[in-house]
C-alpha atoms as a PDB file:
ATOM      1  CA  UNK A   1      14.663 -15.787 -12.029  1.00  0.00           C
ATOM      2  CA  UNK A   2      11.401 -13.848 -13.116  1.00  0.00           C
ATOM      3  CA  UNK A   3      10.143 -12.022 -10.095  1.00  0.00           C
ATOM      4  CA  UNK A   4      12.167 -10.650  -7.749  1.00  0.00           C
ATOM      5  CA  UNK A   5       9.997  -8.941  -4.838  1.00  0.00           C
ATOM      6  CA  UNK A   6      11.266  -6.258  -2.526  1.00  0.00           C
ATOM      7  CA  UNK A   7      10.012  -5.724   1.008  1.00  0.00           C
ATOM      8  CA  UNK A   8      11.505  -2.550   2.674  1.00  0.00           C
ATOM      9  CA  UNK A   9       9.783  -0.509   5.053  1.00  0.00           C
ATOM     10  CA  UNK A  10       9.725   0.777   8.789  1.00  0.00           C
ATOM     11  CA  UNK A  11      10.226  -1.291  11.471  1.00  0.00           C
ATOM     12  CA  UNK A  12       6.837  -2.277  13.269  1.00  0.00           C
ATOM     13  CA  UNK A  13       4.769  -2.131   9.869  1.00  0.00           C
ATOM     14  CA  UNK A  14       4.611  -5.445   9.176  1.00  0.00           C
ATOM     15  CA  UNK A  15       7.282  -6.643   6.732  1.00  0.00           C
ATOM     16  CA  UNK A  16       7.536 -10.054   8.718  1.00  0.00           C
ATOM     17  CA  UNK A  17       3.530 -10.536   7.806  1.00  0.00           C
ATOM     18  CA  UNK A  18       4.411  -9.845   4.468  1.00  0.00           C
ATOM     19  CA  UNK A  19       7.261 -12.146   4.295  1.00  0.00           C
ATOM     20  CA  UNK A  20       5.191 -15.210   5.275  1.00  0.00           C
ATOM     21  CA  UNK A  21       2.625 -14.326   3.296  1.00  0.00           C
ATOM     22  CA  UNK A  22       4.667 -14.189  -0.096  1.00  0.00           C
ATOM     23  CA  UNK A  23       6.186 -17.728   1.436  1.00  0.00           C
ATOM     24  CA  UNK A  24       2.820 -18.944   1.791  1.00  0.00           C
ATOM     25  CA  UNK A  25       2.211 -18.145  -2.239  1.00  0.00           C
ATOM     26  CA  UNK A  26       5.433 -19.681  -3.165  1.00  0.00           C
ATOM     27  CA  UNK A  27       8.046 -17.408  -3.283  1.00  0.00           C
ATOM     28  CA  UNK A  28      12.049 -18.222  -1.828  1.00  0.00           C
ATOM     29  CA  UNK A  29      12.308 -16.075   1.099  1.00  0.00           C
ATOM     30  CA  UNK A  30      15.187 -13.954   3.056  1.00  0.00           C
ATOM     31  CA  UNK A  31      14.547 -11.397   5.636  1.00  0.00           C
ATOM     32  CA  UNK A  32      17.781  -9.294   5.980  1.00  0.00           C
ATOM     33  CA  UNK A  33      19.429  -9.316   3.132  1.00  0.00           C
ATOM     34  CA  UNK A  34      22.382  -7.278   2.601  1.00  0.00           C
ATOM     35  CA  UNK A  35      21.679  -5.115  -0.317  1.00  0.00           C
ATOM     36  CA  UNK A  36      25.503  -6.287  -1.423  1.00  0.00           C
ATOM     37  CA  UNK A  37      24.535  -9.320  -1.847  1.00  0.00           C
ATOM     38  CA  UNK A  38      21.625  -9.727  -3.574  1.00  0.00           C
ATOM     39  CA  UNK A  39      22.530 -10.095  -7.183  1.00  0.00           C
ATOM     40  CA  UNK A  40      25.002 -13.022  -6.041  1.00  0.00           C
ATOM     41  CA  UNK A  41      21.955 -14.410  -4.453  1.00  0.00           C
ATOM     42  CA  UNK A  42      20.238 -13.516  -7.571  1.00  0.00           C
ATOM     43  CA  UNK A  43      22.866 -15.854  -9.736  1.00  0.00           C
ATOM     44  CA  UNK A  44      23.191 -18.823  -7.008  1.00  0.00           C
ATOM     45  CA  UNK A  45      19.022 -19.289  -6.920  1.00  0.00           C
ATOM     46  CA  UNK A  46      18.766 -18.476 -10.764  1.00  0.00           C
ATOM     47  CA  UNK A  47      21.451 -21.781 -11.121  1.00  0.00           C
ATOM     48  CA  UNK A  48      18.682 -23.467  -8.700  1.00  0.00           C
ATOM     49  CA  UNK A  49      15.832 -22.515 -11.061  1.00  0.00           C
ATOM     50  CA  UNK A  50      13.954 -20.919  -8.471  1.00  0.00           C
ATOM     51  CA  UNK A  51      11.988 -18.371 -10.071  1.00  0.00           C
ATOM     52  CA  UNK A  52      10.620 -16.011  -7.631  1.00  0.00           C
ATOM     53  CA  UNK A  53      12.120 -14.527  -4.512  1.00  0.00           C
ATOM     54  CA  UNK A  54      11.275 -12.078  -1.919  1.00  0.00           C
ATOM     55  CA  UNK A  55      13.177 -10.629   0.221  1.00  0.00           C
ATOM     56  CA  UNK A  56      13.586  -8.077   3.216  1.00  0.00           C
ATOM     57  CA  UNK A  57      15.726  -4.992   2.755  1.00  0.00           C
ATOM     58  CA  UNK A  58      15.420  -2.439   5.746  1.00  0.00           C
ATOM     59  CA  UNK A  59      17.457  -0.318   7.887  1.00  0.00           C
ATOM     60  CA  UNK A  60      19.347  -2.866   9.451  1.00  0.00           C
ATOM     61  CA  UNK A  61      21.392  -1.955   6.407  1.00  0.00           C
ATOM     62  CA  UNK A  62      21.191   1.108   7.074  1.00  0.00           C
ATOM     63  CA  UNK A  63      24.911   1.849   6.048  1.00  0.00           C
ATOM     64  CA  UNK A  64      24.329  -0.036   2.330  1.00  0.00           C
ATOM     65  CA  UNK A  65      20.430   1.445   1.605  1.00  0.00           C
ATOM     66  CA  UNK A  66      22.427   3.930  -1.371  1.00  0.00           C
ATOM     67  CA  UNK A  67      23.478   0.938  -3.071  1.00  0.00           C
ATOM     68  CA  UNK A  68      19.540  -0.436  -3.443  1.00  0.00           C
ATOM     69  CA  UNK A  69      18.109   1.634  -6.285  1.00  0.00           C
ATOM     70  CA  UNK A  70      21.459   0.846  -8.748  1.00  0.00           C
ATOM     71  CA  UNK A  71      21.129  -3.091  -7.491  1.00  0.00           C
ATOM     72  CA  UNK A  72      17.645  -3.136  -8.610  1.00  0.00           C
ATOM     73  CA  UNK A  73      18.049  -1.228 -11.674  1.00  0.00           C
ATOM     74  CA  UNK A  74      21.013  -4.224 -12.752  1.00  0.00           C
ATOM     75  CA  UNK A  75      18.511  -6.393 -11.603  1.00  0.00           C
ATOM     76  CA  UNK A  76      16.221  -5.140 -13.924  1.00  0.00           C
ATOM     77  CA  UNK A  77      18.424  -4.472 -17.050  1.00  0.00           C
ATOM     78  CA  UNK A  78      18.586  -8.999 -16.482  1.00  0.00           C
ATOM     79  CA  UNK A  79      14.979  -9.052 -17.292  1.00  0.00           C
ATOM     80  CA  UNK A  80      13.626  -9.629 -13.660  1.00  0.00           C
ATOM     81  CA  UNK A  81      10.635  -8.410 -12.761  1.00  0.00           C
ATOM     82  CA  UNK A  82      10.969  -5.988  -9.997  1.00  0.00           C
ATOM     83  CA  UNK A  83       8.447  -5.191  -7.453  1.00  0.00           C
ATOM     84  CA  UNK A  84       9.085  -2.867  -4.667  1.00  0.00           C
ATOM     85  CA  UNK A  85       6.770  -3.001  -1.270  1.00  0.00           C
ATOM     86  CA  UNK A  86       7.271  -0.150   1.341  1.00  0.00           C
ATOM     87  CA  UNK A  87       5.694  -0.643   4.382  1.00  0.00           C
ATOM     88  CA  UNK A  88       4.908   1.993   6.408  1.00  0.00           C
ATOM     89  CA  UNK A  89       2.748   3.402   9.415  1.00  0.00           C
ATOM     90  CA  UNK A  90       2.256   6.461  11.564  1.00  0.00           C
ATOM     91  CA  UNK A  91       4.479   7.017  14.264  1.00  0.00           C
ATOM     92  CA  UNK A  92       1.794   6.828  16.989  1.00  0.00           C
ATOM     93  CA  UNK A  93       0.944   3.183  15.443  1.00  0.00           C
ATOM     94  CA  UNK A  94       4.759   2.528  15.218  1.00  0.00           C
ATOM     95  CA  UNK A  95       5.119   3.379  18.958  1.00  0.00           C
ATOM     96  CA  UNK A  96       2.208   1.879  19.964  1.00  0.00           C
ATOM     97  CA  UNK A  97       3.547  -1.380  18.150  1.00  0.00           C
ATOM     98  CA  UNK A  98       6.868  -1.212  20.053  1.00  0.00           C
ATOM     99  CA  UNK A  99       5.360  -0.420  23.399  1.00  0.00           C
ATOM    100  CA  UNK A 100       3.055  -3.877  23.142  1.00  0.00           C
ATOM    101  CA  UNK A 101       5.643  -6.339  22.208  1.00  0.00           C
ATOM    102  CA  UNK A 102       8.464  -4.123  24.232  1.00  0.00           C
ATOM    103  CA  UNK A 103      11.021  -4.722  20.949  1.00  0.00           C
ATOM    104  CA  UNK A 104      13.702  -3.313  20.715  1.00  0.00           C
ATOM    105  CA  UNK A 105      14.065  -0.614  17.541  1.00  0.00           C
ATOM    106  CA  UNK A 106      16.973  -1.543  14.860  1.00  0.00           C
ATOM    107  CA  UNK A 107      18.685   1.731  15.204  1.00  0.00           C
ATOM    108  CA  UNK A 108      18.336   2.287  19.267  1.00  0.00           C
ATOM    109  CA  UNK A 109      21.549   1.773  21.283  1.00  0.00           C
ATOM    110  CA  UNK A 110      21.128   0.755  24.986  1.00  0.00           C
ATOM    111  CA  UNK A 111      21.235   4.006  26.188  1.00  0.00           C
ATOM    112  CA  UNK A 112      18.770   5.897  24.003  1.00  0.00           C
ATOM    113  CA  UNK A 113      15.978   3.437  24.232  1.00  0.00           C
ATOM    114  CA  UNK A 114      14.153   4.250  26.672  1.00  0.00           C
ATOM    115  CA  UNK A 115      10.897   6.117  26.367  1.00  0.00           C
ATOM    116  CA  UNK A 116       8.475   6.869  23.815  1.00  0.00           C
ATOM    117  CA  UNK A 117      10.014  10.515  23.116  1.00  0.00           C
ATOM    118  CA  UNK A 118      13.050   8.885  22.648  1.00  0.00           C
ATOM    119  CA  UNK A 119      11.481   6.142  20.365  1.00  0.00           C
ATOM    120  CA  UNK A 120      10.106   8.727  18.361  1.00  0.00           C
ATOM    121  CA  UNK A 121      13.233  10.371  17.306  1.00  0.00           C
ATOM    122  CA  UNK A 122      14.812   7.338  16.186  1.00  0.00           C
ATOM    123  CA  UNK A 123      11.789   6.170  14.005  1.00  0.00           C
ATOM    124  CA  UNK A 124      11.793  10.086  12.689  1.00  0.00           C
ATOM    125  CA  UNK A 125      15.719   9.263  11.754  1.00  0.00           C
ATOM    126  CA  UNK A 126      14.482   6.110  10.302  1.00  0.00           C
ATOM    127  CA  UNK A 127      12.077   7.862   7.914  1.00  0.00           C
ATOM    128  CA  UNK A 128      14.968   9.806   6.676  1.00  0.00           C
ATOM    129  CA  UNK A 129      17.332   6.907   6.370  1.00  0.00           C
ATOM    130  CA  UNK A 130      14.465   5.234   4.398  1.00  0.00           C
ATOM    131  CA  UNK A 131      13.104   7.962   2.117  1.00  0.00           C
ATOM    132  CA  UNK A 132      14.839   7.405  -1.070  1.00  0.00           C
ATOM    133  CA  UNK A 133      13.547   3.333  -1.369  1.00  0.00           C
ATOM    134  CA  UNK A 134      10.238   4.966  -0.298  1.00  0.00           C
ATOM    135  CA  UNK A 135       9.996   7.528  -3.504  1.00  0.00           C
ATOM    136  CA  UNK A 136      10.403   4.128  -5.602  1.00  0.00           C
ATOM    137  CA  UNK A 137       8.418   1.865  -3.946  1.00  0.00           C
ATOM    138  CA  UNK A 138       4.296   1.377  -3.861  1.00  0.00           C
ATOM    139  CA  UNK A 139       3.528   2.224  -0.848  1.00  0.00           C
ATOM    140  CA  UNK A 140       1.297   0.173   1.602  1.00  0.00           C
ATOM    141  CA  UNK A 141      -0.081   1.807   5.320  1.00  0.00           C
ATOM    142  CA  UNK A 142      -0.414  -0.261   7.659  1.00  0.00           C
ATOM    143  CA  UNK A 143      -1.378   1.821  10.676  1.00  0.00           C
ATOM    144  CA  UNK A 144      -5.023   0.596  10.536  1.00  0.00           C
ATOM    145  CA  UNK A 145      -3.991  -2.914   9.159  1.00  0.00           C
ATOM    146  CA  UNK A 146      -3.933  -6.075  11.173  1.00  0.00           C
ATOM    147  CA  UNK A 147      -2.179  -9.194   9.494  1.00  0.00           C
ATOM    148  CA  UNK A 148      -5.034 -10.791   7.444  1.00  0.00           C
ATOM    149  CA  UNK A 149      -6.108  -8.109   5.680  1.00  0.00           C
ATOM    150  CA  UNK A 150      -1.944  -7.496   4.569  1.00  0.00           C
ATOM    151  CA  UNK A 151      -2.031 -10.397   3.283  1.00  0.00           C
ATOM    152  CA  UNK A 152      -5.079  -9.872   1.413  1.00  0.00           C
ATOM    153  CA  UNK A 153      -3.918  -7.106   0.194  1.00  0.00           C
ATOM    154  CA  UNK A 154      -0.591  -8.406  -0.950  1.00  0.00           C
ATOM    155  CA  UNK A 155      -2.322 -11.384  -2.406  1.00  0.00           C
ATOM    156  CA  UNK A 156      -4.285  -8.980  -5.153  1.00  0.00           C
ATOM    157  CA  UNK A 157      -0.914  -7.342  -5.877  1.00  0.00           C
ATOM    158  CA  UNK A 158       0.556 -10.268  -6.737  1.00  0.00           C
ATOM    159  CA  UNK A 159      -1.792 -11.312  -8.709  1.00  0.00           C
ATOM    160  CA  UNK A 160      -1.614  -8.258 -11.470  1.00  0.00           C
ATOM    161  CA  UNK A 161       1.104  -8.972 -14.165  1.00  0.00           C
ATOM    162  CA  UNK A 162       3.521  -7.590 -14.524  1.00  0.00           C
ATOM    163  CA  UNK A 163       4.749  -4.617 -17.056  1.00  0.00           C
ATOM    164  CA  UNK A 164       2.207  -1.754 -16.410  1.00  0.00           C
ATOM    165  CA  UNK A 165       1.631   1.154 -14.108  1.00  0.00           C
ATOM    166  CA  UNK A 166      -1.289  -0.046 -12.096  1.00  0.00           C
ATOM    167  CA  UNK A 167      -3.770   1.991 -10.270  1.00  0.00           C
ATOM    168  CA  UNK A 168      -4.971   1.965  -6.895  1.00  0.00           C
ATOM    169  CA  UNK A 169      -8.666   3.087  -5.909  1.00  0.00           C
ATOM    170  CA  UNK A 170      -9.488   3.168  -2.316  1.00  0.00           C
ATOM    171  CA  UNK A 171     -11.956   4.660  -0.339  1.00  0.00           C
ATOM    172  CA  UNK A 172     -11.651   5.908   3.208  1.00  0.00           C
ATOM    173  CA  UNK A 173     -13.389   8.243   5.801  1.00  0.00           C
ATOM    174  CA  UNK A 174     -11.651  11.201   7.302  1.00  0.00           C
ATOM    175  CA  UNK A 175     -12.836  10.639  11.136  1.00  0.00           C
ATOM    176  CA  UNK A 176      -9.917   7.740  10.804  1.00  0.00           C
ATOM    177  CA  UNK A 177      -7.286   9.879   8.753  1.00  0.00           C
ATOM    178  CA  UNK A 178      -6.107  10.039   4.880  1.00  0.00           C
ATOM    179  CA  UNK A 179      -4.268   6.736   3.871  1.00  0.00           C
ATOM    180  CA  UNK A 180      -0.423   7.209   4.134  1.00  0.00           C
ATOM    181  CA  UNK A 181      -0.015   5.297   0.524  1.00  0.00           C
ATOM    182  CA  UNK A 182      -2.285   7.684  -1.391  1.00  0.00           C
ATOM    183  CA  UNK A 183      -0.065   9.859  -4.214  1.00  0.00           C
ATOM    184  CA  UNK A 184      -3.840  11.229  -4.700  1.00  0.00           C
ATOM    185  CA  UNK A 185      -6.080  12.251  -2.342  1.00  0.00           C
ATOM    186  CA  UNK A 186      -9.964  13.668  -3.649  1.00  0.00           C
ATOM    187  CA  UNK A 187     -12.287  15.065  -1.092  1.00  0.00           C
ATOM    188  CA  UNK A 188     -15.704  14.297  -1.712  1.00  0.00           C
ATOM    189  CA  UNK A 189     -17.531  15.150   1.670  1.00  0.00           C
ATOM    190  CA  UNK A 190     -19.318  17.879  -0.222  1.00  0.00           C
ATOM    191  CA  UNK A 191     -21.450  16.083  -2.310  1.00  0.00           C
ATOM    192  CA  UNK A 192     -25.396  14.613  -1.329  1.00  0.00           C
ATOM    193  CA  UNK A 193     -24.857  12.198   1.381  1.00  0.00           C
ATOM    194  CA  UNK A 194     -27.442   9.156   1.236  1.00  0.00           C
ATOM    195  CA  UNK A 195     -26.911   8.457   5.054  1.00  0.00           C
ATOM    196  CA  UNK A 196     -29.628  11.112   5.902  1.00  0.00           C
ATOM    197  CA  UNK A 197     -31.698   8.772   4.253  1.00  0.00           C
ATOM    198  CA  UNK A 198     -32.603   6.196   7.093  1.00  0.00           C
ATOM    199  CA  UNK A 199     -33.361   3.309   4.637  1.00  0.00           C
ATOM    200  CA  UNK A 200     -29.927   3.672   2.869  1.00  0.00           C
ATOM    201  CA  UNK A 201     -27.992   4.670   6.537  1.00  0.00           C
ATOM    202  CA  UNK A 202     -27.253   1.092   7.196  1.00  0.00           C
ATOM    203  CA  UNK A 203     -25.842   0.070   3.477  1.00  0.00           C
ATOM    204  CA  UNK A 204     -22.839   0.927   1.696  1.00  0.00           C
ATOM    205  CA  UNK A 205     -22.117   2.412  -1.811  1.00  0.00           C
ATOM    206  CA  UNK A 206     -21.733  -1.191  -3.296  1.00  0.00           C
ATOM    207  CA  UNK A 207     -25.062  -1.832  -2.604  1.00  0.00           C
ATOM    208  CA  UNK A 208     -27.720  -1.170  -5.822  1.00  0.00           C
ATOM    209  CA  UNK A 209     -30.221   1.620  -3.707  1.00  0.00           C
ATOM    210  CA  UNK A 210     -27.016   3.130  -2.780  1.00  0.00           C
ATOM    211  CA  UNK A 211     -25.824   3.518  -6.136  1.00  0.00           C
ATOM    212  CA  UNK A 212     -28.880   4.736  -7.996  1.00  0.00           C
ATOM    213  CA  UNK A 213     -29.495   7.404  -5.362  1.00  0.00           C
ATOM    214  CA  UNK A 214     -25.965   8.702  -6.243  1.00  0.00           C
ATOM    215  CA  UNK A 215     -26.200   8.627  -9.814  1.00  0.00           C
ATOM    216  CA  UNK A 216     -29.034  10.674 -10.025  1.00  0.00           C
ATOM    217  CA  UNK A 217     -26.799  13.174  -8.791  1.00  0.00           C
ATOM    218  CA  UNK A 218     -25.122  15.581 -11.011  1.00  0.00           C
ATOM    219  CA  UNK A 219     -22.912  16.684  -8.545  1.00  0.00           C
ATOM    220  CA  UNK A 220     -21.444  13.049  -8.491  1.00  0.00           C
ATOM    221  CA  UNK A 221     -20.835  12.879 -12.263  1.00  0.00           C
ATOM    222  CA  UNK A 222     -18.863  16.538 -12.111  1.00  0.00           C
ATOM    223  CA  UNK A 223     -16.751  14.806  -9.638  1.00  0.00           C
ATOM    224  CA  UNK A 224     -16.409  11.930 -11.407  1.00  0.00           C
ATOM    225  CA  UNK A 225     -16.119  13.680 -14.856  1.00  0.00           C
ATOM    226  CA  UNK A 226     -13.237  16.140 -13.457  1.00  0.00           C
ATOM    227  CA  UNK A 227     -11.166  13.019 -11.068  1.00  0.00           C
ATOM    228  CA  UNK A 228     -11.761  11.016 -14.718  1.00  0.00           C
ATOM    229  CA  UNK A 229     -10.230  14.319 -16.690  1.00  0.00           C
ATOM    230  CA  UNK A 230      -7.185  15.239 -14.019  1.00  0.00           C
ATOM    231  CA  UNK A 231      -6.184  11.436 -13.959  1.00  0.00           C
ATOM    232  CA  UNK A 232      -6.337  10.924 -17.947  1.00  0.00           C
ATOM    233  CA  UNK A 233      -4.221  14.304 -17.740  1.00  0.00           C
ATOM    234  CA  UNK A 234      -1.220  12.563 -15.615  1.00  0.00           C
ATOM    235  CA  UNK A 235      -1.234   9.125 -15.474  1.00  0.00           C
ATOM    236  CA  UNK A 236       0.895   8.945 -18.660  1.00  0.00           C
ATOM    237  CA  UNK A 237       3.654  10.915 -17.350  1.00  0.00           C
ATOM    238  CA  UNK A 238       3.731   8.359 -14.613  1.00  0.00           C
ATOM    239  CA  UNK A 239       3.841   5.965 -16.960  1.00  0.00           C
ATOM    240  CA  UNK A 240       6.933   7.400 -18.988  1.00  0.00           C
ATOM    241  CA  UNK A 241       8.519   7.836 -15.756  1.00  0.00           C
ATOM    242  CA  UNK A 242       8.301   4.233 -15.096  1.00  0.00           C
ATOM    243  CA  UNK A 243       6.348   4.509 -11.656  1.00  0.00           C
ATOM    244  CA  UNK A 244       4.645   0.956 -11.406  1.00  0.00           C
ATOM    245  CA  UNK A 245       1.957   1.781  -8.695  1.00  0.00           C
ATOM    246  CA  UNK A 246      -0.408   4.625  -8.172  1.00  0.00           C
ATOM    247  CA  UNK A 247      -3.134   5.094  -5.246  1.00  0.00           C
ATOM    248  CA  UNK A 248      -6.001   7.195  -5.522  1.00  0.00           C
ATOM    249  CA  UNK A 249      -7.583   7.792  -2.484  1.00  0.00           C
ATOM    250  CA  UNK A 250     -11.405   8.960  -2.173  1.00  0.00           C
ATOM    251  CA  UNK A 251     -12.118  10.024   1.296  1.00  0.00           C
ATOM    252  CA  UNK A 252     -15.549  11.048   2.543  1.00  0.00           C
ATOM    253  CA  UNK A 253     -17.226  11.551   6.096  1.00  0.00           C
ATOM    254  CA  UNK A 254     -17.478   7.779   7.148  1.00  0.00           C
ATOM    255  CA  UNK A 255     -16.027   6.238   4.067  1.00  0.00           C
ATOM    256  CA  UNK A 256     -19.332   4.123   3.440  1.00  0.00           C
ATOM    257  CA  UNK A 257     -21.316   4.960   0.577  1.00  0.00           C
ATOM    258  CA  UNK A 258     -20.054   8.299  -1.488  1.00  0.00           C
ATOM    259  CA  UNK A 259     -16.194   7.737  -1.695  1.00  0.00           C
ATOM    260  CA  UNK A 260     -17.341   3.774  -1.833  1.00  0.00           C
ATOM    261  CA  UNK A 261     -19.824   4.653  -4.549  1.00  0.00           C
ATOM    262  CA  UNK A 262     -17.167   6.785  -6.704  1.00  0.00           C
ATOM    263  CA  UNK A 263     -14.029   4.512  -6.127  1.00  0.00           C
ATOM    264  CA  UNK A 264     -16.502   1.067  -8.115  1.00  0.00           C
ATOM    265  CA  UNK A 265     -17.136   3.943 -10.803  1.00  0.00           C
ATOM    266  CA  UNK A 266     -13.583   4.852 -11.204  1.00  0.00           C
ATOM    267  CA  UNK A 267     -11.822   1.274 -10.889  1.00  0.00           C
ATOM    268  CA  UNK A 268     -14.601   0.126 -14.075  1.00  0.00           C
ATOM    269  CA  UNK A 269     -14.131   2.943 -15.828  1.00  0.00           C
ATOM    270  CA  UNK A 270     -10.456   2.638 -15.894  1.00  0.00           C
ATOM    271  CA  UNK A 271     -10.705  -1.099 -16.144  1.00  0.00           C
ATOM    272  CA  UNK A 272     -12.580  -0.872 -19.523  1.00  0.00           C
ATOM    273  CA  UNK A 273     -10.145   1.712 -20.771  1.00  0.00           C
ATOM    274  CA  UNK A 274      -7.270  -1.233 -20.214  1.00  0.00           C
ATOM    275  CA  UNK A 275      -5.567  -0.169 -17.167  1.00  0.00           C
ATOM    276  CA  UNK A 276      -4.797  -2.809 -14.726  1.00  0.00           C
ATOM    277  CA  UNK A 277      -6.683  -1.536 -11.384  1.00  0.00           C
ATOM    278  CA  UNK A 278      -7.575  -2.924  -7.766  1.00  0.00           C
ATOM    279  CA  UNK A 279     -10.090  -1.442  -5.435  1.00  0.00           C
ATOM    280  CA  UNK A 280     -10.225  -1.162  -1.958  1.00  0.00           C
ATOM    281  CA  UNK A 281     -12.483   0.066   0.862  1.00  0.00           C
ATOM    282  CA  UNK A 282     -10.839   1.094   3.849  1.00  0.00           C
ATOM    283  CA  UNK A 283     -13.662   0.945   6.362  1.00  0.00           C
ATOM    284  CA  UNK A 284     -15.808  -1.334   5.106  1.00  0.00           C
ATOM    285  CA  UNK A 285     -12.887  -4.308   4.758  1.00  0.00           C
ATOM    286  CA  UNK A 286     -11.893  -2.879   8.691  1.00  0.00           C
ATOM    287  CA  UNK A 287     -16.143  -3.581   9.557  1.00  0.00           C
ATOM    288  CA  UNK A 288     -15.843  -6.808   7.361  1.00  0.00           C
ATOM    289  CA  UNK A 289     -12.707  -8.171   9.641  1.00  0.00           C
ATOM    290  CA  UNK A 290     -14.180  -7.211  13.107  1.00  0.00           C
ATOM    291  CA  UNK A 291     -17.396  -9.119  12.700  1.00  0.00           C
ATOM    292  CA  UNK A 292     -15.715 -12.014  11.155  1.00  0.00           C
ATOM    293  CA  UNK A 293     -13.155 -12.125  14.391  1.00  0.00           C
ATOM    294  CA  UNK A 294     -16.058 -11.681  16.383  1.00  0.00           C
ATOM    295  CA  UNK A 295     -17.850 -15.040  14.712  1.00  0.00           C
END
């Protein structure tokens, strides 16, 4: 065994996607898993030579969730390579999700089941149930996710080796709301907005006119010089503190061409300074899915 991934998360975020989408790339699969026994599983597929796994850990075990963190710290101390996947939403999407397919939450008894107040409460005692594998965990929102972009997503993570903190640049608007995942969040609404520019109102920061109107900027660089500096400042204390995963989210008004713009800066810059990074664009991927759903 060389991989071992871990999918844990709230119910209704879409650890089932996940699931099939890690089967789909090859990975030995089991939703449910009993935190108690996983490293026997670990042994009997290790004798099989299977050498990657995935599995589903949530609060259907709610009663064994303290035992997870030592598990996967033996599991590490083997020389597997651990990944941890929280999945998570708000609890409006986590209702909403629940009220469509009428499901039935892990945690609600017959009697307190019925309503969306009382749905609420148990998905609030869920977040507490959950909150230790979430502080070790990368953390991926869902709440303005649908299924093929998940998997897309998962499918860059699991391409990055393995061994090294990795870094997370995504760009977002604030009409739609600050990603849930982000352990950084820059504001960037304040700096010279090309969209008052009708012939650069329809493109996005990864297009060239885009980009050259914002770097003639200074204010851009500042930001980009003092993100650059407070990131350089802390990432290695992440890094000694053996946190895998961090996301830096750049918000702006509609999340199309400054935070777009700054996040391509950042991920290179990092890139060429050897950190493993990813990149992603909120809005524009949500635009990208609509119209191809709509083709």
């Amino acid at each position: 065994m060389r991989e071992l991934v871990v999918i844990t998360g709230m119910s209704g975020s879409g650890k089932s996607v996940a699931l099939s989408a890690l089967e789909d790339a090859g990975y030995y699969c089991i939703d449910n898993l009993p935190p108690e026994l996983l490293l026997p599983s670990l042994t009997l597929e290790r004798n099989q030579q299977i050498s990657r796994m995935a599995i589903v850990i949530d609060v259907r075990s709610a009663a064994s969730l303290p035992l997870v963190p030592p598990i996967l710290q033996n599991v590490r101390d083997q020389g597997v390579n651990v990944r941890v996947l929280f999945l998570d939403a708000s609890t409006d999407a986590l209702v909403r999700r629940f009220s469509e397919t009428r499901r039935k939450h892990p945690l609600a008894a017959d009697a307190d089941a019925h309503g969306d107040d009382a749905l609420v409460q148990i998905i609030l005692r869920e977040r507490g149930l959950m909150g230790a594998l979430r502080d070790m965990s990368l953390v991926i929102d869902t709440s303005l996710t649908r299924s093929a972009e998940l998997q897309s997503q998962l499918k860059q993570i699991l391409r990055l080796g393995p061994g090294h903190l990795v870094l997370i640049f995504q760009s977002f608007s604030y009409k739609r709301g600050i990603p849930r995942d982000a352990d950084y969040v820059f504001d960037v609404r304040m700096l010279p907005n090309p969209h008052y520019d009708p012939a650069l109102r329809p493109l996005t920061g990864l297009d060239a006119p885009v980009a050259e109107f914002l770097a003639r900027e200074p204010l851009v660089h500042v930001m980009q010089h003092d993100v650059t500096a407070f990131l350089h400042k802390w990432l290695p204390q992440h890094a000694q503190n053996h946190r895998s995963y961090v996301s830096v989210a750049i918000g702006c008004t509609g999340g199309q061409h400054r935070s777009v713009y700054l996040v391509e800066q950042l991920a290179e810059q990092f890139a060429q300074e050897e950190w493993q990074t990813l990149r992603r664009h909120r809005e524009i991927e949500r635009r990208a899915n609509a119209a191809a759903r709509q083709s």
